[in-house]
PDB file of N, CA and C in Angstrom:
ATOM      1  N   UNK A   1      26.054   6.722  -5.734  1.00  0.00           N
ATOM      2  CA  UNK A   1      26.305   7.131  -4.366  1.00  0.00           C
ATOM      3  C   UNK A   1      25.876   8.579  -4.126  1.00  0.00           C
ATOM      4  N   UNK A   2      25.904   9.530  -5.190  1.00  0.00           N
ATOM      5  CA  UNK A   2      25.773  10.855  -4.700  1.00  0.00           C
ATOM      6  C   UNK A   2      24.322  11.014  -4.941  1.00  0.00           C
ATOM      7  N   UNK A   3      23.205  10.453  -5.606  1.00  0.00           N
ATOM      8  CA  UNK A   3      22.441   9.948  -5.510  1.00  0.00           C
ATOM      9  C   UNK A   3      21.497   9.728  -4.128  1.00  0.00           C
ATOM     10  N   UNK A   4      22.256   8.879  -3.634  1.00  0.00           N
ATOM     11  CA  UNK A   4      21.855   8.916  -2.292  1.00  0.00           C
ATOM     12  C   UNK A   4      22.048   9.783  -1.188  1.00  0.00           C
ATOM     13  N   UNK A   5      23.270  10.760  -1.685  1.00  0.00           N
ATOM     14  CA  UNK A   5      23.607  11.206  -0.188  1.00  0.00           C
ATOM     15  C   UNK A   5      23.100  13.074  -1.068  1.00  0.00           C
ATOM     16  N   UNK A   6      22.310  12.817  -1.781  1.00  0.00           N
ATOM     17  CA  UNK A   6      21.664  14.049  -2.261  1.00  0.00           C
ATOM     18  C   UNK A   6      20.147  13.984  -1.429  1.00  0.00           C
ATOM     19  N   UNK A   7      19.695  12.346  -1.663  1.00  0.00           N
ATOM     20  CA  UNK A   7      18.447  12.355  -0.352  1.00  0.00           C
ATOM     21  C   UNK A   7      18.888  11.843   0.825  1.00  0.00           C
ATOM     22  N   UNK A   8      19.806  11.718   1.592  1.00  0.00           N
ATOM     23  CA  UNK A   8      19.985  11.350   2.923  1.00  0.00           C
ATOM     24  C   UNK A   8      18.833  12.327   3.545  1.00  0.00           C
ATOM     25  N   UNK A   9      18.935  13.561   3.798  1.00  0.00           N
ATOM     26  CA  UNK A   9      18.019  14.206   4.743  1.00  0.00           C
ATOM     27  C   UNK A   9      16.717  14.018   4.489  1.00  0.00           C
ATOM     28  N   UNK A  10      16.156  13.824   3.320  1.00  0.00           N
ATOM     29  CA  UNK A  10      14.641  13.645   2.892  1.00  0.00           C
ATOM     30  C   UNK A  10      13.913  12.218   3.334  1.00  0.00           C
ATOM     31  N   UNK A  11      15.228  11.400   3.522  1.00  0.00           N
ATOM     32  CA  UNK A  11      14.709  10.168   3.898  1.00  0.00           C
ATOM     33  C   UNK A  11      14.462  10.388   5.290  1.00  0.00           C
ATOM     34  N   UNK A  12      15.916  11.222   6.086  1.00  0.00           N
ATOM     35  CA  UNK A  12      15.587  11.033   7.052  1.00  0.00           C
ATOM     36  C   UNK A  12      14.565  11.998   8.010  1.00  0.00           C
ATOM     37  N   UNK A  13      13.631  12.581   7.071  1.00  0.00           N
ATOM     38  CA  UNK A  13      12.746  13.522   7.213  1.00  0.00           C
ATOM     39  C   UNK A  13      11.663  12.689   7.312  1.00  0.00           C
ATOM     40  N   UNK A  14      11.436  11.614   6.218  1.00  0.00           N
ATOM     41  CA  UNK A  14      10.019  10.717   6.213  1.00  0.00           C
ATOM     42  C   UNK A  14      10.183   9.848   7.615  1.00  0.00           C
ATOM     43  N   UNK A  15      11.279   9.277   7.775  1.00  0.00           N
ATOM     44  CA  UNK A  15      11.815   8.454   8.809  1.00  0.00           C
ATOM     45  C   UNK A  15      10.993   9.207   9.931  1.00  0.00           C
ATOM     46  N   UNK A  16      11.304  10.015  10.259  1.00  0.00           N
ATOM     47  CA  UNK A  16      11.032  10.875  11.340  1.00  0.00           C
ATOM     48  C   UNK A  16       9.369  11.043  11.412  1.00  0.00           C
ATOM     49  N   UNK A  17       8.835  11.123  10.405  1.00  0.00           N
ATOM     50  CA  UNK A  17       7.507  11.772  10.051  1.00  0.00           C
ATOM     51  C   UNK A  17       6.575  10.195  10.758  1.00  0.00           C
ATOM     52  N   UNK A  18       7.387   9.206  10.065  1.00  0.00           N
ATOM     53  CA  UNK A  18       6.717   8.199   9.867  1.00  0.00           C
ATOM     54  C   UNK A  18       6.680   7.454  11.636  1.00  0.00           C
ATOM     55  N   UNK A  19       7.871   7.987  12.425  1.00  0.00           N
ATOM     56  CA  UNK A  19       7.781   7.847  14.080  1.00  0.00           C
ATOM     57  C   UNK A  19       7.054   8.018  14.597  1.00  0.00           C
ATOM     58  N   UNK A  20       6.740   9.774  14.473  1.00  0.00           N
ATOM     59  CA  UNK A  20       5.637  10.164  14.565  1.00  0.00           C
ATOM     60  C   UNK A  20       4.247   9.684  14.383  1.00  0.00           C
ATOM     61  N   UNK A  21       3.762   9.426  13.584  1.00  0.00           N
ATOM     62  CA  UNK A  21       2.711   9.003  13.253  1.00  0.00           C
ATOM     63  C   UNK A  21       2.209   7.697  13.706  1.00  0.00           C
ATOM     64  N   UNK A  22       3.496   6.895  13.570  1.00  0.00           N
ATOM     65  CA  UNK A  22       3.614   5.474  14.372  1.00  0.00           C
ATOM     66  C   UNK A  22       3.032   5.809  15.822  1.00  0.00           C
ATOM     67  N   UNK A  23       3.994   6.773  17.059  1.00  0.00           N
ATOM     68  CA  UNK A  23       3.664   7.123  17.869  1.00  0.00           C
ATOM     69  C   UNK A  23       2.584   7.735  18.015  1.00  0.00           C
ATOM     70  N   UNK A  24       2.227   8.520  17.441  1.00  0.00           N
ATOM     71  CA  UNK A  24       0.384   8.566  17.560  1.00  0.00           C
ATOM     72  C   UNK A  24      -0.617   7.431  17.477  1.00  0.00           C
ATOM     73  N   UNK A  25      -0.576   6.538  16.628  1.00  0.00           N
ATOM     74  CA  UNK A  25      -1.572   5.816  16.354  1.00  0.00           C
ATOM     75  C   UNK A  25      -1.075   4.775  17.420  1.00  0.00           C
ATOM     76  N   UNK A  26      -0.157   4.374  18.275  1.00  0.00           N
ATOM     77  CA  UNK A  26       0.436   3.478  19.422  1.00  0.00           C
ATOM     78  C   UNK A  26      -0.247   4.307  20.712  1.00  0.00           C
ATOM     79  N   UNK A  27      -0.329   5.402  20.559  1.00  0.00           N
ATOM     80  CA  UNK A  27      -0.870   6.059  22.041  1.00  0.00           C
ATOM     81  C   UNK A  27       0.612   6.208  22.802  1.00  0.00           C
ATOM     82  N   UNK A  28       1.703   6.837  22.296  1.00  0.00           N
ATOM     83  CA  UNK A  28       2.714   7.520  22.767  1.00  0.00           C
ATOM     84  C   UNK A  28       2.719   8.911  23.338  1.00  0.00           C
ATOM     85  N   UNK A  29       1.544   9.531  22.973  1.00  0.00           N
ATOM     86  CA  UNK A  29       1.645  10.504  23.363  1.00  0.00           C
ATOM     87  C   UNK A  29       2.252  11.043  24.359  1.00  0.00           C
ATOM     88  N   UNK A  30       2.471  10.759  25.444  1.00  0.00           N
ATOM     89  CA  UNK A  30       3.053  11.501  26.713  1.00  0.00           C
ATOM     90  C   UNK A  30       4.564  11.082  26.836  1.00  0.00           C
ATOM     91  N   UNK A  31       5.222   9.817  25.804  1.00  0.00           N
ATOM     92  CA  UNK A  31       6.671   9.955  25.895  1.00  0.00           C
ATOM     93  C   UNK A  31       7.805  10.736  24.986  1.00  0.00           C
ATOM     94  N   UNK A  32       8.044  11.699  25.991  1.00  0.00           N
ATOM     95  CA  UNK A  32       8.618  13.241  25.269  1.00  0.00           C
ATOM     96  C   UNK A  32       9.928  12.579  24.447  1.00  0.00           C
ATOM     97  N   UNK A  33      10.528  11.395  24.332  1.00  0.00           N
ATOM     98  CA  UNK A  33      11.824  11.315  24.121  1.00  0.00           C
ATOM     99  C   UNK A  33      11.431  10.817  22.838  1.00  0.00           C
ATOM    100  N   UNK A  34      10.442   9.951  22.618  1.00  0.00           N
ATOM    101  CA  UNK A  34       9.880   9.707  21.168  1.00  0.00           C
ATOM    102  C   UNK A  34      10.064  11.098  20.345  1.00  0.00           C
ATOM    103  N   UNK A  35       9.349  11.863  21.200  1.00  0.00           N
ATOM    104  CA  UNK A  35       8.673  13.325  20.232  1.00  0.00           C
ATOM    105  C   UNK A  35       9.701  14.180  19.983  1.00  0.00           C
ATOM    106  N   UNK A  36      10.502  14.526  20.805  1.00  0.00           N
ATOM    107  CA  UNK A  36      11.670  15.423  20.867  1.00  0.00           C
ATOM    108  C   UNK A  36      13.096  14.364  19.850  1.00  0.00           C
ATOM    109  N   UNK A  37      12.873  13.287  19.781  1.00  0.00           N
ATOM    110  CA  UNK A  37      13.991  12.343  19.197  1.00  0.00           C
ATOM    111  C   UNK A  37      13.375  12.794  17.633  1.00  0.00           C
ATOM    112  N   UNK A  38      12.273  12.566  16.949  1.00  0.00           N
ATOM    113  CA  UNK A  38      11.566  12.571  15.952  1.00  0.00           C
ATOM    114  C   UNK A  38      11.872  14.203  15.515  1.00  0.00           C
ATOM    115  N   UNK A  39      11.441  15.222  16.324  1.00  0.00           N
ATOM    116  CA  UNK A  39      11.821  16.352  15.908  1.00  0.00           C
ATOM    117  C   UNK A  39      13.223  16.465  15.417  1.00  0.00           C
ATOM    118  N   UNK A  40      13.729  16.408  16.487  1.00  0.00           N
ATOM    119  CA  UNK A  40      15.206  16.663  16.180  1.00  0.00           C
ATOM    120  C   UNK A  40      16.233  15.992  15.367  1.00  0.00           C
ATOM    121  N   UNK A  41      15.346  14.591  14.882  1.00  0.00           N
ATOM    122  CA  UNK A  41      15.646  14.000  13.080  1.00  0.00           C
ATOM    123  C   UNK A  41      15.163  14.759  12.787  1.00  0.00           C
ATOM    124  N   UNK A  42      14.068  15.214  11.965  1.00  0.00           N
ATOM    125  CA  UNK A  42      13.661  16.388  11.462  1.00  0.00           C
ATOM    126  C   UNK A  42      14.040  17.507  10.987  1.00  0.00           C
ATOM    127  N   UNK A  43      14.765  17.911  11.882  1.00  0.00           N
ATOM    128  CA  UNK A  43      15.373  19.441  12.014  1.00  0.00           C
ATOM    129  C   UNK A  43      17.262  18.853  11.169  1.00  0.00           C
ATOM    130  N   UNK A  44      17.351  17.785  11.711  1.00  0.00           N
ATOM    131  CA  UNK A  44      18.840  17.622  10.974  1.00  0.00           C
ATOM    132  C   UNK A  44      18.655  16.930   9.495  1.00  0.00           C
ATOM    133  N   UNK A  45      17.539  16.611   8.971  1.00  0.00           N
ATOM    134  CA  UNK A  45      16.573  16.152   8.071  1.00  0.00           C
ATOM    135  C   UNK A  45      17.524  17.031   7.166  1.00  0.00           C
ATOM    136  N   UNK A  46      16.400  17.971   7.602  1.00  0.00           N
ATOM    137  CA  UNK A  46      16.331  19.735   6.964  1.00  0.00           C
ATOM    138  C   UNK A  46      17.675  20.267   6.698  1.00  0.00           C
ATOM    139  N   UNK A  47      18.667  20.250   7.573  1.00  0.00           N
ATOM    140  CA  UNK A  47      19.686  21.026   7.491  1.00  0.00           C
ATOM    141  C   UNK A  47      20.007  19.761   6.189  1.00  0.00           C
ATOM    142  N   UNK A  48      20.622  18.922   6.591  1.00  0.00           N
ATOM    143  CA  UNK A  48      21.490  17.817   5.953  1.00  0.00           C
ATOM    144  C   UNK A  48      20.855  18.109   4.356  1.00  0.00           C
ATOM    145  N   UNK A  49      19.546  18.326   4.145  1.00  0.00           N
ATOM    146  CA  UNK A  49      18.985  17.929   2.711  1.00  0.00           C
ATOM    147  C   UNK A  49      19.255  19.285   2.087  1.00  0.00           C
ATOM    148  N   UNK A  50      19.525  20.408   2.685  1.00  0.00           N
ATOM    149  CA  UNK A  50      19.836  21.777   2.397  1.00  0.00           C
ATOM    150  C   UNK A  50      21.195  22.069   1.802  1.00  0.00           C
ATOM    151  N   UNK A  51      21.967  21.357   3.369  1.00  0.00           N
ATOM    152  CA  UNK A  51      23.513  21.569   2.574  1.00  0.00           C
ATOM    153  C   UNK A  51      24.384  20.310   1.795  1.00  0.00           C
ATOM    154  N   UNK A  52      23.658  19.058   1.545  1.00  0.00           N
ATOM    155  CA  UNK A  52      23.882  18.518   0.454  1.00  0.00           C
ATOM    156  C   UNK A  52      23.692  18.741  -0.561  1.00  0.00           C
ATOM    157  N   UNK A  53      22.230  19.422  -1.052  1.00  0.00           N
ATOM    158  CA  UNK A  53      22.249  19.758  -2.475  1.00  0.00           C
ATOM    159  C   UNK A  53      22.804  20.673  -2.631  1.00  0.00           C
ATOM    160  N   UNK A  54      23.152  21.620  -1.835  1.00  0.00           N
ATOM    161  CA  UNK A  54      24.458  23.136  -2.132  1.00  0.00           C
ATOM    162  C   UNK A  54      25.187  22.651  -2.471  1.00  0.00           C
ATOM    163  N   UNK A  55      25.733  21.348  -2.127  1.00  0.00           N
ATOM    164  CA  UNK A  55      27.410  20.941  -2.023  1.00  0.00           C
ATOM    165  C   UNK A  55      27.161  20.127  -3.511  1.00  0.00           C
ATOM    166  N   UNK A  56      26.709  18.723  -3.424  1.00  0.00           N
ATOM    167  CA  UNK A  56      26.340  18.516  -4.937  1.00  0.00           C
ATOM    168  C   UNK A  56      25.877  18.794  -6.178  1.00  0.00           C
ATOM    169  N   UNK A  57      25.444  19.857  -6.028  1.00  0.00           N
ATOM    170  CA  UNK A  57      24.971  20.673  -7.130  1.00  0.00           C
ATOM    171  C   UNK A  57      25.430  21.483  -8.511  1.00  0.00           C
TER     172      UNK A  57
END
C-alpha cells in the first residue's frame, strides 16, 4: 500500500500528461476546461508526489 501511495502523484502526473496529448491529437485545442483540468492534475501531481515521499520516507 505505501508503495502505491508513494506514486499516487506520478501517476497522476502521466494521467494528466497523457490528456493532454490525447487532447491534442483529438483537435481539442480550444476547450480550456480539458487544458486547465489537465494542468491542474499536474500541479496536484507535483505537490502530492513531493509531500508523500517527505512523509514516507
Amino acid at each position: 500500500m505505501n508503495g502505491f501511495l508513494k506514486n499516487l502523484g506520478l501517476i497522476l502526473i502521466i494521467i494528466a500528461s497523457v490528456i493532454l496529448i490525447l487532447s491534442h491529437v483529438l483537435g481539442w485545442n480550444n476547450i480550456n476546461v480539458v487544458q486547465f483540468g489537465s494542468f491542474g492534475a499536474m500541479i496536484l501531481g507535483l505537490v502530492l508526489y513531493i509531500w508523500l515521499n517527505k512523509k514516507y520516507q
